[in-house]
C-alpha atoms as a PDB file:
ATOM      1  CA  UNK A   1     -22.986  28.068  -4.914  1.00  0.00           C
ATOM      2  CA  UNK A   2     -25.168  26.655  -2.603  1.00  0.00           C
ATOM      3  CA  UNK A   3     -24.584  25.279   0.979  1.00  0.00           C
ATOM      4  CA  UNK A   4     -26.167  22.023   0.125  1.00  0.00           C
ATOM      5  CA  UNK A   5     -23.633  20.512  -2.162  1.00  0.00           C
ATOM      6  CA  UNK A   6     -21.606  17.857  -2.286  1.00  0.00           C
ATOM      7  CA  UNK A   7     -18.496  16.851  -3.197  1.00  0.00           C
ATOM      8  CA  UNK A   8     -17.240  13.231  -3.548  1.00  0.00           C
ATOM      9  CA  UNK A   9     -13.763  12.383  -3.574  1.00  0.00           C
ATOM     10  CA  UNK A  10     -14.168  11.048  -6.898  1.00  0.00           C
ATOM     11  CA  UNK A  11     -16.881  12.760  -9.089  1.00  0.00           C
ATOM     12  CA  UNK A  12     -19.068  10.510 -11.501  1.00  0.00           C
ATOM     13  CA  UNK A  13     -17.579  10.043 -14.845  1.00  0.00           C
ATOM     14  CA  UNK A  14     -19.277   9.471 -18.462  1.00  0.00           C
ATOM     15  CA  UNK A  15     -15.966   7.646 -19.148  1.00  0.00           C
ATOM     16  CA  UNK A  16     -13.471   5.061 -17.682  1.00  0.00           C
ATOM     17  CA  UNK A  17     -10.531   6.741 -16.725  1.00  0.00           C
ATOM     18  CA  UNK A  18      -6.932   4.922 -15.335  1.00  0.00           C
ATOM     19  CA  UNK A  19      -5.964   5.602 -12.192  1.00  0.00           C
ATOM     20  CA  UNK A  20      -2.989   3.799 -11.793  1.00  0.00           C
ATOM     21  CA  UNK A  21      -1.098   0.614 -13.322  1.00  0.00           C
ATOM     22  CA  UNK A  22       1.304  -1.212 -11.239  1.00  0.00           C
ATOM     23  CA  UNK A  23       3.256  -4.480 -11.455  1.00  0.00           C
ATOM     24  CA  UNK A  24       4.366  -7.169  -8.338  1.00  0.00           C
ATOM     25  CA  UNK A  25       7.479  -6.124  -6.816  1.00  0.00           C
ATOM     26  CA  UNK A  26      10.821  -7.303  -7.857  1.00  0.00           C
ATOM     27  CA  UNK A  27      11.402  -8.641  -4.040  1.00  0.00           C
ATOM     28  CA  UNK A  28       8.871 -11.401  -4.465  1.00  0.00           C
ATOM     29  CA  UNK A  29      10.622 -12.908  -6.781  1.00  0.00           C
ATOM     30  CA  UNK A  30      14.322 -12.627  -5.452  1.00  0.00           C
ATOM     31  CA  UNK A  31      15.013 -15.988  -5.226  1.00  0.00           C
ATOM     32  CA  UNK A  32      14.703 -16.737  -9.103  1.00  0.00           C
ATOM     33  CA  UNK A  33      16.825 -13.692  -9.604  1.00  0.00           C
ATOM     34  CA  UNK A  34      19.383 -14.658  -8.041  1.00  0.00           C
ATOM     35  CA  UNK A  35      19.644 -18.417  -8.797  1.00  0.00           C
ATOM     36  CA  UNK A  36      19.503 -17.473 -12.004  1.00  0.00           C
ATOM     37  CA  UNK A  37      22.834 -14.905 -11.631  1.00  0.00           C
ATOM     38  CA  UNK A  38      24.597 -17.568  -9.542  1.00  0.00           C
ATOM     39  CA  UNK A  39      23.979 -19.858 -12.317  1.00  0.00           C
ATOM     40  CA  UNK A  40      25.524 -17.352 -15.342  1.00  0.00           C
ATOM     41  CA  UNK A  41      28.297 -17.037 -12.423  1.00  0.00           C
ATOM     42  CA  UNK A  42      28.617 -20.756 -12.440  1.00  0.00           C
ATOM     43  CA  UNK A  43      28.954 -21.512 -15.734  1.00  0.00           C
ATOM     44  CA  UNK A  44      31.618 -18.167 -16.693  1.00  0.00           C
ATOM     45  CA  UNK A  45      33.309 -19.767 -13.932  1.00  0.00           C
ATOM     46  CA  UNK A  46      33.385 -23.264 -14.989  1.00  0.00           C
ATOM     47  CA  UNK A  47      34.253 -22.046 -18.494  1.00  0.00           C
ATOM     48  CA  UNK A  48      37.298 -19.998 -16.895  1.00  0.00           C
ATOM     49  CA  UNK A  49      38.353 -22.786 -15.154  1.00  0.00           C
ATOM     50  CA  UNK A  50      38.353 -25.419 -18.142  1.00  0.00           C
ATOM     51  CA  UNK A  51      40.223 -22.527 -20.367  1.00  0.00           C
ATOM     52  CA  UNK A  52      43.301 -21.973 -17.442  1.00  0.00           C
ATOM     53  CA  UNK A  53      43.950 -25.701 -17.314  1.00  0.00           C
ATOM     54  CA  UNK A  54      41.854 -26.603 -14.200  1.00  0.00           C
ATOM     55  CA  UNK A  55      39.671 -28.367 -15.717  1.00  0.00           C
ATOM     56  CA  UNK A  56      40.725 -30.855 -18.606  1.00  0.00           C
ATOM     57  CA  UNK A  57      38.981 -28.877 -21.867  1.00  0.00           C
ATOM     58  CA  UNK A  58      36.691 -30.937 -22.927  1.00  0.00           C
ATOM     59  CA  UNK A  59      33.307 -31.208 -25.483  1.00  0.00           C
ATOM     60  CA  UNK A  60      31.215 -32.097 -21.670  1.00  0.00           C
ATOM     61  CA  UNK A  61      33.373 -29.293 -19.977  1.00  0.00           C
ATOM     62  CA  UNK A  62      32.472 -26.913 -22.373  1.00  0.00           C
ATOM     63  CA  UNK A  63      28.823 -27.825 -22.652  1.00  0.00           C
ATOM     64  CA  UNK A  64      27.954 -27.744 -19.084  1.00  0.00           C
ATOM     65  CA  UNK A  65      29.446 -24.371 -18.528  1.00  0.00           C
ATOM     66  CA  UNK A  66      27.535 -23.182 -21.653  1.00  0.00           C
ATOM     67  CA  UNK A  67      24.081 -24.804 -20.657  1.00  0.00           C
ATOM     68  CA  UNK A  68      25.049 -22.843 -17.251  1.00  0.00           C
ATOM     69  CA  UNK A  69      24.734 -19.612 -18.562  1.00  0.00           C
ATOM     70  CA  UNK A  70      22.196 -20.190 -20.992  1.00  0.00           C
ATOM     71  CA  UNK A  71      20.050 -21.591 -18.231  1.00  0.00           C
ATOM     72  CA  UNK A  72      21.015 -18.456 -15.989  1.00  0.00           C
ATOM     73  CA  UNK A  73      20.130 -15.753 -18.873  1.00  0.00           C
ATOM     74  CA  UNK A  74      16.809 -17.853 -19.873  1.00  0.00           C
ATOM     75  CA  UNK A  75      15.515 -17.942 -16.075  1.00  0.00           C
ATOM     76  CA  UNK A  76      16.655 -14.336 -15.502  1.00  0.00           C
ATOM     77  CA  UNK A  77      14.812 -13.492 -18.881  1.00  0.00           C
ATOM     78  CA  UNK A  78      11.545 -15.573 -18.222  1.00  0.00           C
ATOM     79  CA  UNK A  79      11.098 -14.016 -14.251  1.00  0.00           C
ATOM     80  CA  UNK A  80      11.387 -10.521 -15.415  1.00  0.00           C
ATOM     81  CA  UNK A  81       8.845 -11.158 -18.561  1.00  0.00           C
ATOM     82  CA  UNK A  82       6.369 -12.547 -15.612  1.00  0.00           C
ATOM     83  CA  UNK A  83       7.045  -9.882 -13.716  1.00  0.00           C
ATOM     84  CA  UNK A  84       6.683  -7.002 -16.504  1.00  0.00           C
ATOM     85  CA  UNK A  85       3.701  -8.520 -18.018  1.00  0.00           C
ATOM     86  CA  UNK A  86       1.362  -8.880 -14.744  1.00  0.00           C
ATOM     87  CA  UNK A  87       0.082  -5.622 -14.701  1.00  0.00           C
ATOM     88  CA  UNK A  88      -2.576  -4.586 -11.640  1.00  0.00           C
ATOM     89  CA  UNK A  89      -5.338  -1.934 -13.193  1.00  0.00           C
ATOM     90  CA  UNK A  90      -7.506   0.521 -11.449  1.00  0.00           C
ATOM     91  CA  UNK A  91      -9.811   2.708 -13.081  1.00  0.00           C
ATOM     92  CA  UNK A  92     -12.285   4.756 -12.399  1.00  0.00           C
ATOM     93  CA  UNK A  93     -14.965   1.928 -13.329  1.00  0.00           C
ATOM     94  CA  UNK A  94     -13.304  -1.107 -12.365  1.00  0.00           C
ATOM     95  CA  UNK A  95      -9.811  -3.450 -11.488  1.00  0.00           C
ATOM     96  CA  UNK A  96      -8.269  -5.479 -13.763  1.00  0.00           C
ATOM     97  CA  UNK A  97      -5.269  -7.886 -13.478  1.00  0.00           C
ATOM     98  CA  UNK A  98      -3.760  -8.702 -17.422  1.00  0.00           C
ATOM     99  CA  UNK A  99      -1.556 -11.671 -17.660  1.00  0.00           C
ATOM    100  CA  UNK A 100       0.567 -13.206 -20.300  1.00  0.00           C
ATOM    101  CA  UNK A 101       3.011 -12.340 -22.953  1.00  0.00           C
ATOM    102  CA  UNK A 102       1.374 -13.343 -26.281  1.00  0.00           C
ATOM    103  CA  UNK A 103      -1.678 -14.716 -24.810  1.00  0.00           C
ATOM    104  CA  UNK A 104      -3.056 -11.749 -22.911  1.00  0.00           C
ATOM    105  CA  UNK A 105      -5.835 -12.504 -20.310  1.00  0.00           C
ATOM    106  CA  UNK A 106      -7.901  -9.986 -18.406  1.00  0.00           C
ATOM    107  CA  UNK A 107      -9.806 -10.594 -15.322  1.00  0.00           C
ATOM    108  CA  UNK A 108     -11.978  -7.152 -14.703  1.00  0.00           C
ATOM    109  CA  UNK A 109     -14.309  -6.743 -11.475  1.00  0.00           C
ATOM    110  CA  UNK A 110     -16.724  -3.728 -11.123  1.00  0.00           C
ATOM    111  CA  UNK A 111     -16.769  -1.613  -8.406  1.00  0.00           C
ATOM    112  CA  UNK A 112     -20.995  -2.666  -7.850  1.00  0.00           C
ATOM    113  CA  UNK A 113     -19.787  -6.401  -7.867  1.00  0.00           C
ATOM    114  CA  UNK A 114     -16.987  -6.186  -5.210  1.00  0.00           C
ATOM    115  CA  UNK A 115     -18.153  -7.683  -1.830  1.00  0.00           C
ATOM    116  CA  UNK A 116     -15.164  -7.317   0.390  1.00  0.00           C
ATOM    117  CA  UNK A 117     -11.494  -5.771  -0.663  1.00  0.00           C
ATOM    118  CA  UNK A 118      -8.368  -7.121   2.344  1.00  0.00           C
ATOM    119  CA  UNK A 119      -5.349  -7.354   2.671  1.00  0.00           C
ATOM    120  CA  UNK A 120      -3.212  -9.842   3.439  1.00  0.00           C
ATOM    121  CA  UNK A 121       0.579 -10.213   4.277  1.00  0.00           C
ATOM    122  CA  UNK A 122       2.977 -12.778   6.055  1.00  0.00           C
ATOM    123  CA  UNK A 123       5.230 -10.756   8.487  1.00  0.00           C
ATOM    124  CA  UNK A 124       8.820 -10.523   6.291  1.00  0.00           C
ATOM    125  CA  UNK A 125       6.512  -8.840   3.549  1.00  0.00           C
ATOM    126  CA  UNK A 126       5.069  -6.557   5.758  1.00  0.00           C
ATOM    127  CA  UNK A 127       9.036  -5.400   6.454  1.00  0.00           C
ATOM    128  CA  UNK A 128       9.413  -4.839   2.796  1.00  0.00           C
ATOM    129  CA  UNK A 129       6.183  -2.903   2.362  1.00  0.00           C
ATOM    130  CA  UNK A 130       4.607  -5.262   0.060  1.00  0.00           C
ATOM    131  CA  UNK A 131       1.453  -7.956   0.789  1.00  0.00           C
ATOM    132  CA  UNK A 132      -1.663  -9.168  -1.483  1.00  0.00           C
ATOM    133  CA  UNK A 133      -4.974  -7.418  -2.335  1.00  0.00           C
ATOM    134  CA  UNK A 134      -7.608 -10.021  -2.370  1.00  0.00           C
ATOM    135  CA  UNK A 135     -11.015  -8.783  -3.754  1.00  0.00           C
ATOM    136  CA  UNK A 136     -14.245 -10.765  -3.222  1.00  0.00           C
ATOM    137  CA  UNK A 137     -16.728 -10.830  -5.532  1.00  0.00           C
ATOM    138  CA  UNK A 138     -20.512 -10.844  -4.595  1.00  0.00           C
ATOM    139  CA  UNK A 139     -21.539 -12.688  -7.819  1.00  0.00           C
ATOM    140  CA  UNK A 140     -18.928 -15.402  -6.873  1.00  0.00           C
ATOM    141  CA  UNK A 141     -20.703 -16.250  -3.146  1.00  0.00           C
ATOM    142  CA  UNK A 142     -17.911 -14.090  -1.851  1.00  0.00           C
ATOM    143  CA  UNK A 143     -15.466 -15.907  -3.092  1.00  0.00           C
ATOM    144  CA  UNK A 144     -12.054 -14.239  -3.823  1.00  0.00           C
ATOM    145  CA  UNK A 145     -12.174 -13.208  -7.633  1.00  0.00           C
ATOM    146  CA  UNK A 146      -8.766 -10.904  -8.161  1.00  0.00           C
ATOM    147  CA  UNK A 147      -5.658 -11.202  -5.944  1.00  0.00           C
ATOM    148  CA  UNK A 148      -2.808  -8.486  -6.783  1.00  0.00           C
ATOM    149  CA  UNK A 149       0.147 -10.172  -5.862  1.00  0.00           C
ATOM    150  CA  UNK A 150       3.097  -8.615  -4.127  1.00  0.00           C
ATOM    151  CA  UNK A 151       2.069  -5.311  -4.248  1.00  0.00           C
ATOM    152  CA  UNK A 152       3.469  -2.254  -2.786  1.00  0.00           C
ATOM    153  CA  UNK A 153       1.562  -0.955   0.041  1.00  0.00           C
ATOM    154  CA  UNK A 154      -1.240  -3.052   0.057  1.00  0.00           C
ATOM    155  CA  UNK A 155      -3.504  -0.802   2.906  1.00  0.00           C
ATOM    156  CA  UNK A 156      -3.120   2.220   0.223  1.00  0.00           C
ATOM    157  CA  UNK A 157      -4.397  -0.070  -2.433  1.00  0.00           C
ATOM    158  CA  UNK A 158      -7.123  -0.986  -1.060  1.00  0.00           C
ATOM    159  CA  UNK A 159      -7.855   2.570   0.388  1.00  0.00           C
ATOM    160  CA  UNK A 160      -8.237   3.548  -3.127  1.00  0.00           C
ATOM    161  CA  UNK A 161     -10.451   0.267  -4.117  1.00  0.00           C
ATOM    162  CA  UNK A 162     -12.715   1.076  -1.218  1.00  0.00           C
ATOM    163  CA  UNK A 163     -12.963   4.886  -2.392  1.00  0.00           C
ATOM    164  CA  UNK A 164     -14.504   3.816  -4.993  1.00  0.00           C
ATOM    165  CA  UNK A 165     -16.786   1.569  -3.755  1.00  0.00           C
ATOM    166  CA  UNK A 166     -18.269   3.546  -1.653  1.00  0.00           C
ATOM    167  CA  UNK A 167     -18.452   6.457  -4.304  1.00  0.00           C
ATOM    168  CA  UNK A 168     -20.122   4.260  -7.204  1.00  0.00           C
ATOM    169  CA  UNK A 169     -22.714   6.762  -8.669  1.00  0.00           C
ATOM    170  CA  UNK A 170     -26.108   5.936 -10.166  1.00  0.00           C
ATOM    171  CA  UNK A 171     -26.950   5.548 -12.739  1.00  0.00           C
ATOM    172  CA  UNK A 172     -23.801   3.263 -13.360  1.00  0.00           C
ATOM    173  CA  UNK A 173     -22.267   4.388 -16.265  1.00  0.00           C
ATOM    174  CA  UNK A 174     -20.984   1.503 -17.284  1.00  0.00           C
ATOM    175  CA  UNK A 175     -24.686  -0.479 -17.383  1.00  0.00           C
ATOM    176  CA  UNK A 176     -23.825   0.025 -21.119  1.00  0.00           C
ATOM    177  CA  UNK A 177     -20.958  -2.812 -20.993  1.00  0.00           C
ATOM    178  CA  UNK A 178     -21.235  -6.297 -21.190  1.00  0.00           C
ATOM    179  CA  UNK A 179     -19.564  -8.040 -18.130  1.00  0.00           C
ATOM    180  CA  UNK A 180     -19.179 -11.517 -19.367  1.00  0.00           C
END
């Protein structure tokens, strides 16, 4: 072996490997979780009430507590489908964010077409470990292209974007692809 070689962190690949997939965290979206159980709460408890007496059982008793906790479940149901199906991508070519439930969408951004990669946090997130990625794109006139949402430790995300930026071999191999 000679002296003169080099090793980069992350050696050039012929194809696109995944690095890691990762989804916002639960936290940032507390408040919908628990609205949603006070409501389910609200409406057992409504129901309760109307079946002991406290409440004269009626058709409108017994369709507001029901429309409670079908409300509740729905809400609880629709915040962790958002939450499941945003999923943050790195590979070894590029980042992706996919969206949606039966209408996928995927935003993708090359490593040679990322300008800038920050972070960005208000001060109770940084407690919780968890900010936003925000990557600029140099095709866009720097504008900000991806944003990964609520992630956990945002610094190390971007660590790992920037790795690869500054390891992007030549010949790309992904010149092959069409980025539209």
């Amino acid at each position: 072996m000679s002296s003169d070689t080099t090793t980069t962190p992350f050696p050039p690949e012929k194809k696109e490997r995944l690095v890691i997939i990762f989804h916002p965290k639960r936290v940032s979206l507390i408040f919908f979780y628990v609205f949603s159980v006070a409501l389910i709460i609200m409406g057992v408890l409504f129901m309760s009430a109307s079946t002991f007496g406290a409440i004269p059982p009626t058709f409108i008793s017994w369709a507001l507590g029901n429309a409670a906790i079908l409300f509740g479940i729905l809400l609880f149901a629709r915040t962790e489908m958002k939450r499941t199906f945003t999923l943050y991508i790195i590979t070894t070519w590029n980042v992706r964010i996919r969206t949606g439930v039966f209408r996928r969408q995927t935003i993708r951004l090359f490593y040679d077409e990322i300008s800038e990669c920050r972070t960005s946090a208000h001060p109770e997130e940084q407690r919780v470990g968890m900010g936003d990625v925000e990557i600029c794109s140099s095709k866009a006139s720097n504008e900000v292209v991806l944003i990964f949402e609520e992630v956990e430790n945002p610094e190390g995300v971007r660590e790992i974007i920037m790795k690869f930026i500054d390891t992007i071999p030549y010949p790309l191999p992904w010149s092959h692809l069409d980025r539209d």
